[in-house]
C-alpha atoms as a PDB file:
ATOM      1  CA  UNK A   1       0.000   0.000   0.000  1.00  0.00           C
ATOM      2  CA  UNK A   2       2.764   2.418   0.978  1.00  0.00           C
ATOM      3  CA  UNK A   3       4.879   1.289  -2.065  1.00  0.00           C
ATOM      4  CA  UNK A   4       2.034   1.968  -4.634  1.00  0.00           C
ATOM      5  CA  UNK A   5       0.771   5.464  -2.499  1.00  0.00           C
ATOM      6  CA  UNK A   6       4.867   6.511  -2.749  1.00  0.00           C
ATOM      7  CA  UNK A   7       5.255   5.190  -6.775  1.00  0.00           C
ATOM      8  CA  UNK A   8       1.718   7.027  -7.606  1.00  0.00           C
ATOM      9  CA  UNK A   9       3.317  10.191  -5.556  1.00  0.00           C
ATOM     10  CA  UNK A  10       6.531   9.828  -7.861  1.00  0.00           C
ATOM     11  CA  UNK A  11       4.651  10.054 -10.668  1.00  0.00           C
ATOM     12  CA  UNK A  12       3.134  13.171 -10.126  1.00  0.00           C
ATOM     13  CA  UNK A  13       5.886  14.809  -8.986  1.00  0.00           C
ATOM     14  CA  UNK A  14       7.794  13.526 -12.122  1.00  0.00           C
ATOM     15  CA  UNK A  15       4.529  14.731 -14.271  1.00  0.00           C
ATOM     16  CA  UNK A  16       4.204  18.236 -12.857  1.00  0.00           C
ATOM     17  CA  UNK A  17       8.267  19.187 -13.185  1.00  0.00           C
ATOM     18  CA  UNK A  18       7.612  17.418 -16.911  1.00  0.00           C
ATOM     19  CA  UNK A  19       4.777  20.377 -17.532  1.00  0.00           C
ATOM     20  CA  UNK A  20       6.660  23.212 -15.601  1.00  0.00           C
ATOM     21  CA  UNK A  21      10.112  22.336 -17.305  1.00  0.00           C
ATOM     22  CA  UNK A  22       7.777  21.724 -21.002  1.00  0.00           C
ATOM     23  CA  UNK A  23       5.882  24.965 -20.177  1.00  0.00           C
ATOM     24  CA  UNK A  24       8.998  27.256 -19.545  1.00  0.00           C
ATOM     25  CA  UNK A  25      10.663  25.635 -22.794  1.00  0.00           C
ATOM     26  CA  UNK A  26       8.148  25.796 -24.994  1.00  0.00           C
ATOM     27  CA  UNK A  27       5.863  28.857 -23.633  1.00  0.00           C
ATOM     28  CA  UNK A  28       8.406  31.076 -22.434  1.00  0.00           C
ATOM     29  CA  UNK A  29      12.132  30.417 -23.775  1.00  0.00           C
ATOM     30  CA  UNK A  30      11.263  29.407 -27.076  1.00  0.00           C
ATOM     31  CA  UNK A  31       8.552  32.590 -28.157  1.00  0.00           C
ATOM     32  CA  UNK A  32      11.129  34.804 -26.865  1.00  0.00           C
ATOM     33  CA  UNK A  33      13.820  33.524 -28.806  1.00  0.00           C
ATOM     34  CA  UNK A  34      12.024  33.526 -31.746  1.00  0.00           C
ATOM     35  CA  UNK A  35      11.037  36.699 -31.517  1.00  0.00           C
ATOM     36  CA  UNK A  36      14.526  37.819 -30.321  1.00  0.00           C
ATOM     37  CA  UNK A  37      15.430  36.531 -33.767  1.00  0.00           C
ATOM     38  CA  UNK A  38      12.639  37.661 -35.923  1.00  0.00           C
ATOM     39  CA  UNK A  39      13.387  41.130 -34.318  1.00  0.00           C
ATOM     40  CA  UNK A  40      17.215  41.336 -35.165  1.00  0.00           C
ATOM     41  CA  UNK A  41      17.275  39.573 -38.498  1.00  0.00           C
ATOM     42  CA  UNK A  42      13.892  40.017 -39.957  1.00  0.00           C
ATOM     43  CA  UNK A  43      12.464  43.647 -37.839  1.00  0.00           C
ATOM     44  CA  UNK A  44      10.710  44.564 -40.817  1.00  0.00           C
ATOM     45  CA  UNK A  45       9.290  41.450 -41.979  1.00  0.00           C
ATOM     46  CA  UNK A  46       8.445  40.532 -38.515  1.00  0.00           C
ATOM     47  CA  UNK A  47       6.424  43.812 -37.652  1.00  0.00           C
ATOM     48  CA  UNK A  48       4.186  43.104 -40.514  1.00  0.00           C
ATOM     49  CA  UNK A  49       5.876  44.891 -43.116  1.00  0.00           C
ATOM     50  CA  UNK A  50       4.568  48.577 -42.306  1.00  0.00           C
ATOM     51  CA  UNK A  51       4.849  51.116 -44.776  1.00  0.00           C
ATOM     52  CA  UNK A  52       5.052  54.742 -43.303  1.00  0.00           C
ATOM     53  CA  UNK A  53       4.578  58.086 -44.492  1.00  0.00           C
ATOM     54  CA  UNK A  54       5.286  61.503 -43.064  1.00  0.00           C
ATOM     55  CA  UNK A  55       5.961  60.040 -39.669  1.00  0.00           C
ATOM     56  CA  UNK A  56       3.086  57.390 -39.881  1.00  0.00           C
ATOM     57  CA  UNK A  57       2.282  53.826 -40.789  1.00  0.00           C
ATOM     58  CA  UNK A  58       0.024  54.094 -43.675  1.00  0.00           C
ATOM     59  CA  UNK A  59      -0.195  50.389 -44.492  1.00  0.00           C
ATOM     60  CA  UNK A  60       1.655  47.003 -44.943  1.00  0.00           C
ATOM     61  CA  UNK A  61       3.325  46.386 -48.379  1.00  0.00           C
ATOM     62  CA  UNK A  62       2.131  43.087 -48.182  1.00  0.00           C
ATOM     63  CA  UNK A  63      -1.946  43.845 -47.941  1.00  0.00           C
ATOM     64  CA  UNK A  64      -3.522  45.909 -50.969  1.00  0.00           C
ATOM     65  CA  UNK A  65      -5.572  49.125 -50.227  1.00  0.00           C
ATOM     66  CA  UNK A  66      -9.017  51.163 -51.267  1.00  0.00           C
ATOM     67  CA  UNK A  67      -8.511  54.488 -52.783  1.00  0.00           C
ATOM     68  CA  UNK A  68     -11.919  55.572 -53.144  1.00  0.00           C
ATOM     69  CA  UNK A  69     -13.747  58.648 -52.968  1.00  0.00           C
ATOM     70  CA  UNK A  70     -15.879  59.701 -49.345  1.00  0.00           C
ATOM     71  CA  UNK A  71     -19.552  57.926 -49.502  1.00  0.00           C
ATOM     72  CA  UNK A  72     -22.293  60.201 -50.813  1.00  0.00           C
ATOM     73  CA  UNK A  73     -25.318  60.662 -48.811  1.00  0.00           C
ATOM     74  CA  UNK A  74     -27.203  57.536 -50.152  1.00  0.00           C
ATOM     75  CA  UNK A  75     -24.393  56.210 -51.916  1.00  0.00           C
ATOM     76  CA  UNK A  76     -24.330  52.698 -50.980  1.00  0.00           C
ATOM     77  CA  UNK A  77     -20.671  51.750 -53.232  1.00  0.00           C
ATOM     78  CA  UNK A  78     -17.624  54.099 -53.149  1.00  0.00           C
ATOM     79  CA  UNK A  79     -16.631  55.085 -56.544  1.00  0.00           C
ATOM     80  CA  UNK A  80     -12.290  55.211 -57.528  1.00  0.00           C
ATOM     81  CA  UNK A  81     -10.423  58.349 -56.716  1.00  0.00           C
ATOM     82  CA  UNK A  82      -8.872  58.620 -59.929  1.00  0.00           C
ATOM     83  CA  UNK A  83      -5.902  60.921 -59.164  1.00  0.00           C
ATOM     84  CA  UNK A  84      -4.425  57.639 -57.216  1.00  0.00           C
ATOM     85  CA  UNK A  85      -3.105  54.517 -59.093  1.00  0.00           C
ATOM     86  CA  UNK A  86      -5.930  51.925 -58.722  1.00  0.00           C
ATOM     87  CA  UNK A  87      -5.124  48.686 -57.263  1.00  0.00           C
ATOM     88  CA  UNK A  88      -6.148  45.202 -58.021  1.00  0.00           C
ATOM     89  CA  UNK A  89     -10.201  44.473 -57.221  1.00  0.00           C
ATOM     90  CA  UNK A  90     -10.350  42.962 -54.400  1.00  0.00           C
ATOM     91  CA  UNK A  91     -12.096  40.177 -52.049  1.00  0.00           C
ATOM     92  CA  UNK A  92     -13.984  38.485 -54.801  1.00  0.00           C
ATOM     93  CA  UNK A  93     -16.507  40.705 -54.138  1.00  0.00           C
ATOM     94  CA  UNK A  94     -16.860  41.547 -58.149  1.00  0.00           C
ATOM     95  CA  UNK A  95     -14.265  42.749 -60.025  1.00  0.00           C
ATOM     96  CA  UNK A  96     -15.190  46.114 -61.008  1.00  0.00           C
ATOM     97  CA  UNK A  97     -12.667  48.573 -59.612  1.00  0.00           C
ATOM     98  CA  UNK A  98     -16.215  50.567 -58.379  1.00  0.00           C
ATOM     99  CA  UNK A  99     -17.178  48.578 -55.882  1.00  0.00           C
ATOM    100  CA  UNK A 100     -13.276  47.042 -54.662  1.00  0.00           C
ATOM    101  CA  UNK A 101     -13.275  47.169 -50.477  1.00  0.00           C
ATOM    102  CA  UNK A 102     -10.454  45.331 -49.181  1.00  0.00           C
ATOM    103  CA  UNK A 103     -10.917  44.061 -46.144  1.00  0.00           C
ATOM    104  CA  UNK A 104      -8.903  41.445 -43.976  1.00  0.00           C
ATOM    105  CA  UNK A 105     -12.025  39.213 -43.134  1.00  0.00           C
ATOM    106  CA  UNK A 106     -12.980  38.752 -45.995  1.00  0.00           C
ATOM    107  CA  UNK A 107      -9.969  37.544 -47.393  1.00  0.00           C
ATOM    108  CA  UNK A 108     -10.536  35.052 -50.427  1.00  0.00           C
ATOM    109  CA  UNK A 109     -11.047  34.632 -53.998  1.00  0.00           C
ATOM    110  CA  UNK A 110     -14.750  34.922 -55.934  1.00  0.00           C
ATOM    111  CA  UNK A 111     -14.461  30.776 -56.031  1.00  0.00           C
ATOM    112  CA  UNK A 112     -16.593  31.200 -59.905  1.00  0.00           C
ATOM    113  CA  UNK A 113     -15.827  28.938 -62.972  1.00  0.00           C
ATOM    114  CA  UNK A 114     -13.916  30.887 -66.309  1.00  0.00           C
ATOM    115  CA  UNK A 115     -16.989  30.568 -67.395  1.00  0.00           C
ATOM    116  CA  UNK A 116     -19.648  31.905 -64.841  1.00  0.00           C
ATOM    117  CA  UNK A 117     -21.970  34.502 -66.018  1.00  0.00           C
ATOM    118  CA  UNK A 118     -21.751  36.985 -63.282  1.00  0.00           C
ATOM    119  CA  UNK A 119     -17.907  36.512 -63.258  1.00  0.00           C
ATOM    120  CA  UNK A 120     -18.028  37.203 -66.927  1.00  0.00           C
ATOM    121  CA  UNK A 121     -20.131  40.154 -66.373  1.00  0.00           C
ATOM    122  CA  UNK A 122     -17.821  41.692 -63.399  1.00  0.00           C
ATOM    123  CA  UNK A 123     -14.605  41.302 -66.044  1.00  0.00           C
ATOM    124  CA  UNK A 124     -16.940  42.346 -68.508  1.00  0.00           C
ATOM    125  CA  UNK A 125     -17.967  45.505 -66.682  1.00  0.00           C
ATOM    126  CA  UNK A 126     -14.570  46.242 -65.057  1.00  0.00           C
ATOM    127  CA  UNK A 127     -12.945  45.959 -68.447  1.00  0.00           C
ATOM    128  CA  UNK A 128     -15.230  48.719 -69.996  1.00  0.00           C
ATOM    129  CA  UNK A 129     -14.522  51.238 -66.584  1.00  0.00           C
ATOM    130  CA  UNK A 130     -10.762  50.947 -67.220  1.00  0.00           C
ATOM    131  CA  UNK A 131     -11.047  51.882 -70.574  1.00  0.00           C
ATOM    132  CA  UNK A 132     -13.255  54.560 -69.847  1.00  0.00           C
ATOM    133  CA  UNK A 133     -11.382  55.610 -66.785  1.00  0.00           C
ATOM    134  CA  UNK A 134      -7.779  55.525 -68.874  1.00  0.00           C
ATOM    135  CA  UNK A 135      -8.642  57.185 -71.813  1.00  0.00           C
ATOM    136  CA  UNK A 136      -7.859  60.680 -71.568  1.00  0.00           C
ATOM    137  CA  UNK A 137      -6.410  63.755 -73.817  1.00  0.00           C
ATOM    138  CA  UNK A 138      -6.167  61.650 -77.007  1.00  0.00           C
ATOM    139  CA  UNK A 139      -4.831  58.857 -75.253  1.00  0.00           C
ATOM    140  CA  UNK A 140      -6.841  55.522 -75.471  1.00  0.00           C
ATOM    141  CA  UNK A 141      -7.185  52.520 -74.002  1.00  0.00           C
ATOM    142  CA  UNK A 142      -8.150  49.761 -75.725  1.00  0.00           C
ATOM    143  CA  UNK A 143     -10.119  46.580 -74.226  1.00  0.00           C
ATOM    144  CA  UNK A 144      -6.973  44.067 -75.849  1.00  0.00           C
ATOM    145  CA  UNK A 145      -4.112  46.775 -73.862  1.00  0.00           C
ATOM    146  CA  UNK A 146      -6.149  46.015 -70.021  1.00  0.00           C
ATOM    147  CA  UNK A 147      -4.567  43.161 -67.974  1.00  0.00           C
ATOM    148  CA  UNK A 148      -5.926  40.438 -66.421  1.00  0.00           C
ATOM    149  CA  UNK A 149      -4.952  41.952 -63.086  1.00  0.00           C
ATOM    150  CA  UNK A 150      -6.859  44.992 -64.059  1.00  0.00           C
ATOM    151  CA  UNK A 151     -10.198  43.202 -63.943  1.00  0.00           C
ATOM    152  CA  UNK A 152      -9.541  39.965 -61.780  1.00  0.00           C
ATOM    153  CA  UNK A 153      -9.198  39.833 -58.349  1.00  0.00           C
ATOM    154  CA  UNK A 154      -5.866  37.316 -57.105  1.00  0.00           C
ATOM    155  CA  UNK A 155      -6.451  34.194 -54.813  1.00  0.00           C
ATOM    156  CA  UNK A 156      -6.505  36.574 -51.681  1.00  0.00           C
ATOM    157  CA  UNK A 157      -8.799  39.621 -53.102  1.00  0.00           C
ATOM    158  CA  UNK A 158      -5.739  41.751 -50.649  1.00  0.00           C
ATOM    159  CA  UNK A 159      -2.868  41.516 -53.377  1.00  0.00           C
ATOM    160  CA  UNK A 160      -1.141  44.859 -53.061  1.00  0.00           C
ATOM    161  CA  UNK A 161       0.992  45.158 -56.469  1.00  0.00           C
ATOM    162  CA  UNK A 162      -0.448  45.376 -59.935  1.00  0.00           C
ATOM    163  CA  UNK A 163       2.072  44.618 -63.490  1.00  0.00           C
ATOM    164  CA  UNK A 164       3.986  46.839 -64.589  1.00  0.00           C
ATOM    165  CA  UNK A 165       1.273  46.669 -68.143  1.00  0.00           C
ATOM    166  CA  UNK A 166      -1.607  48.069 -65.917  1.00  0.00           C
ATOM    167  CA  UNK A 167       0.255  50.828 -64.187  1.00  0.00           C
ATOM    168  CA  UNK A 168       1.006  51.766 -67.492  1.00  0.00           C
ATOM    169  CA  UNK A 169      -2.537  52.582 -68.593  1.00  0.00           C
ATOM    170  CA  UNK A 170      -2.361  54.521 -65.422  1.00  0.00           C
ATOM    171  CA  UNK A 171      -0.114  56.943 -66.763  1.00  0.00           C
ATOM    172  CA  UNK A 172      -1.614  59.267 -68.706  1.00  0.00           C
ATOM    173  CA  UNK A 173      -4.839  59.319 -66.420  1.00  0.00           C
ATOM    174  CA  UNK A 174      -2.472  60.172 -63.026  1.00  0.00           C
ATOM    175  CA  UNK A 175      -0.748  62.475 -65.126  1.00  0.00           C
ATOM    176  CA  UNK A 176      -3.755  64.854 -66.080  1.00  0.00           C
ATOM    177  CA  UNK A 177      -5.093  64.643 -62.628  1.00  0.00           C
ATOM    178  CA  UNK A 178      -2.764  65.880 -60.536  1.00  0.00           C
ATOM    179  CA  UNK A 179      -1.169  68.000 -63.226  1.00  0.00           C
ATOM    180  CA  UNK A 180       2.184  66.261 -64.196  1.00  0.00           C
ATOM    181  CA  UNK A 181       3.968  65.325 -67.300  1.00  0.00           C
ATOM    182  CA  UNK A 182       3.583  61.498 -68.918  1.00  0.00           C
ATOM    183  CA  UNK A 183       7.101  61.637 -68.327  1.00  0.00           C
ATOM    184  CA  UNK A 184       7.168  62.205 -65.076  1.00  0.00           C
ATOM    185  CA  UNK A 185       4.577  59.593 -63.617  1.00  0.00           C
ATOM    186  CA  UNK A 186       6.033  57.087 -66.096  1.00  0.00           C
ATOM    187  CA  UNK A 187       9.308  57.497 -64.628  1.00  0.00           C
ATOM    188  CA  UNK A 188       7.693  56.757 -61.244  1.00  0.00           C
ATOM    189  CA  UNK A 189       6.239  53.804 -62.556  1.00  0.00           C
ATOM    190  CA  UNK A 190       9.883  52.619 -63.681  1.00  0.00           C
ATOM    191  CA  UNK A 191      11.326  53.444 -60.444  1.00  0.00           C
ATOM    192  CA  UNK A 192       8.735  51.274 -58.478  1.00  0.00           C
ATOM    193  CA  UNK A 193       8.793  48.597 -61.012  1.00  0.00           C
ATOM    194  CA  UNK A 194      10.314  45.362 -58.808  1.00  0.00           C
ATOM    195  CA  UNK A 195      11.527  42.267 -61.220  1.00  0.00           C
ATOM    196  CA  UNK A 196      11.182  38.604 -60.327  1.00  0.00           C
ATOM    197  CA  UNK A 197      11.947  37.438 -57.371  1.00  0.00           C
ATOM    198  CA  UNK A 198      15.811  36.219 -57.679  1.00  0.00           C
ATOM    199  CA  UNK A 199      15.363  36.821 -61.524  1.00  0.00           C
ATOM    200  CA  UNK A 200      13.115  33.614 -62.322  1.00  0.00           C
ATOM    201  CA  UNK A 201      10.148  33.485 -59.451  1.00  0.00           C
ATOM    202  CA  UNK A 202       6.688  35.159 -59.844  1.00  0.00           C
ATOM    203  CA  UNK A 203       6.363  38.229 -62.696  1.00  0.00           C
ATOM    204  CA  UNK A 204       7.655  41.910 -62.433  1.00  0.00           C
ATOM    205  CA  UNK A 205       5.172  43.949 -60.227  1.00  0.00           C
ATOM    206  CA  UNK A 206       4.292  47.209 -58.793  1.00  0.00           C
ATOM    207  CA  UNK A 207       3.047  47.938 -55.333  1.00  0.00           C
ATOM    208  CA  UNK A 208       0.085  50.190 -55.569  1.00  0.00           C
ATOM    209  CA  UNK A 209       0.697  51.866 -51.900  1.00  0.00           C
ATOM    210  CA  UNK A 210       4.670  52.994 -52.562  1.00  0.00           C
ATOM    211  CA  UNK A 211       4.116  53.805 -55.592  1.00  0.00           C
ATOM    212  CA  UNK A 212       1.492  56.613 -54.586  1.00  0.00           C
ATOM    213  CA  UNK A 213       3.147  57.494 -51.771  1.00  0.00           C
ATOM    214  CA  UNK A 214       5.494  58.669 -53.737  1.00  0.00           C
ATOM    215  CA  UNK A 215       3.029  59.924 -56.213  1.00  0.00           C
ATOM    216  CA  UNK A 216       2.042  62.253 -53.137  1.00  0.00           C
ATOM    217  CA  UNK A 217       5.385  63.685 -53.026  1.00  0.00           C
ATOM    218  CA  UNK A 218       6.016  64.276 -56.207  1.00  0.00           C
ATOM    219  CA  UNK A 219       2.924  66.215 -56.657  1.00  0.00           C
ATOM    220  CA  UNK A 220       3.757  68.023 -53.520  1.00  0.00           C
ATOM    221  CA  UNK A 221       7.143  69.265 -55.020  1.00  0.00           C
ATOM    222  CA  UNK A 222       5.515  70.275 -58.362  1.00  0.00           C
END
C-alpha cells in the first residue's frame, strides 16, 4: 500500500516538473527567442511589413488598399479616386474597380468557374470602366491593352501590387489629374517597377501603396 501510495506520488511529482520544465521551454524560452530573432534579423518582416509616411504607418506592403472617394449621402458603393493609381479588385466581391473594399475578413477569392456569367459580367464591366477611366487627352485605351490583373481579383482579393502593363494605362490618367507630365509619372512607374523574385520566381510587379506614396510627393514638389 505504501509502495504503490509513494510510486503514484513519484509520478506526479515527475509529471508536474515534466509540464513546468515543457511549459517554460516551450511557452516562455522558445517565443522569446524567436522573436529575439525575428526582431534582429527580420524587424521589418516581422512587424508586418509597415509602410510609413510623413511620420506614420500608412499600411503594410504586403496587404492591398481602397482608394476611393468619401460615400455620398445615399451612396451605398464608393466610386475610384482617380488621381491615385488603382489597385487590383479585391475580395472576390466583383471585379469592377467601383465597388473594390479590401478588407482582412474577408480575405478570399470569388471561387466562380472561367466561365460563370456573373464573373463574366464583373470582367466584362470592369474591363469597360478601365477603358473609360484611362482614356484621356487623345490617349486611349483599348479593351486588348487592359490586364488580367486589371479586372480579376488574385487568390486573396488583398494583393497589393499590380504589373507593370496596368500601371502603365495609369499613366496618362495620373498624369492629367494631378497636373504632371507622362514623363514624369512614367518614370515613377519605372522606379517602383520590382523584377522577379531572384530573376526567375513570380512576374515583375508594382506595389500600388509605394508607388502613390510617392506619387504624393512628387505632386507636392511640383
Amino acid at each position: 500500500m505504501n509502495n504503490s501510495v509513494t510510486n503514484t506520488a513519484r509520478l506526479l511529482w515527475a509529471g508536474l516538473r515534466a509540464l513546468l520544465v515543457l511549459t517554460v521551454v516551450c511557452g516562455v524560452i522558445y517565443p522569446l527567442a524567436v522573436t529575439g530573432v525575428g526582431q534582429a534579423l527580420f524587424h521589418d518582416k516581422a512587424n508586418g511589413s509597415e509602410i510609413s509616411a510623413d511620420g506614420k504607418v500608412v499600411g503594410s506592403s504586403l496587404i492591398g488598399q481602397s482608394y476611393n472617394l468619401p460615400l455620398k449621402k445615399g451612396q451605398e458603393t464608393p466610386e475610384p479616386d482617380l488621381k491615385w493609381f488603382q489597385g487590383r479588385p479585391a475580395n472576390g466581391l466583383g471585379t469592377n474597380s467601383v465597388n473594390t473594399q479590401y478588407k482582412l475578413i474577408l480575405s478570399g477569392a470569388t471561387n466562380r468557374s472561367g466561365d460563370n456569367k456573373d464573373l463574366i459580367d464583373w470582367v466584362t464591366a470592369a474591363k469597360k470602366a478601365v477603358v473609360k477611366d484611362n482614356s484621356v487627352n487623345g490617349y486611349t485605351v483599348k479593351p486588348s491593352d487592359v490586364p488580367a490583373d486589371a479586372v480579376t481579383s488574385s487568390g486573396s482579393g488583398l494583393d497589393p501590387d499590380i504589373s507593370p502593363q496596368y500601371a502603365d494605362i495609369q499613366v496618362h490618367r495620373i498624369a492629367e489629374k494631378n497636373g504632371l507630365s507622362v514623363a514624369q509619372v512614367q518614370k515613377l512607374v519605372d522606379e517602383h517597377t520590382d523584377s522577379r523574385t531572384l530573376g526567375f520566381i513570380g512576374e515583375p510587379r508594382v506595389n500600388v501603396l509605394e508607388l502613390n506614396i510617392a506619387l504624393k510627393a512628387l505632386v507636392a514638389k511640383s
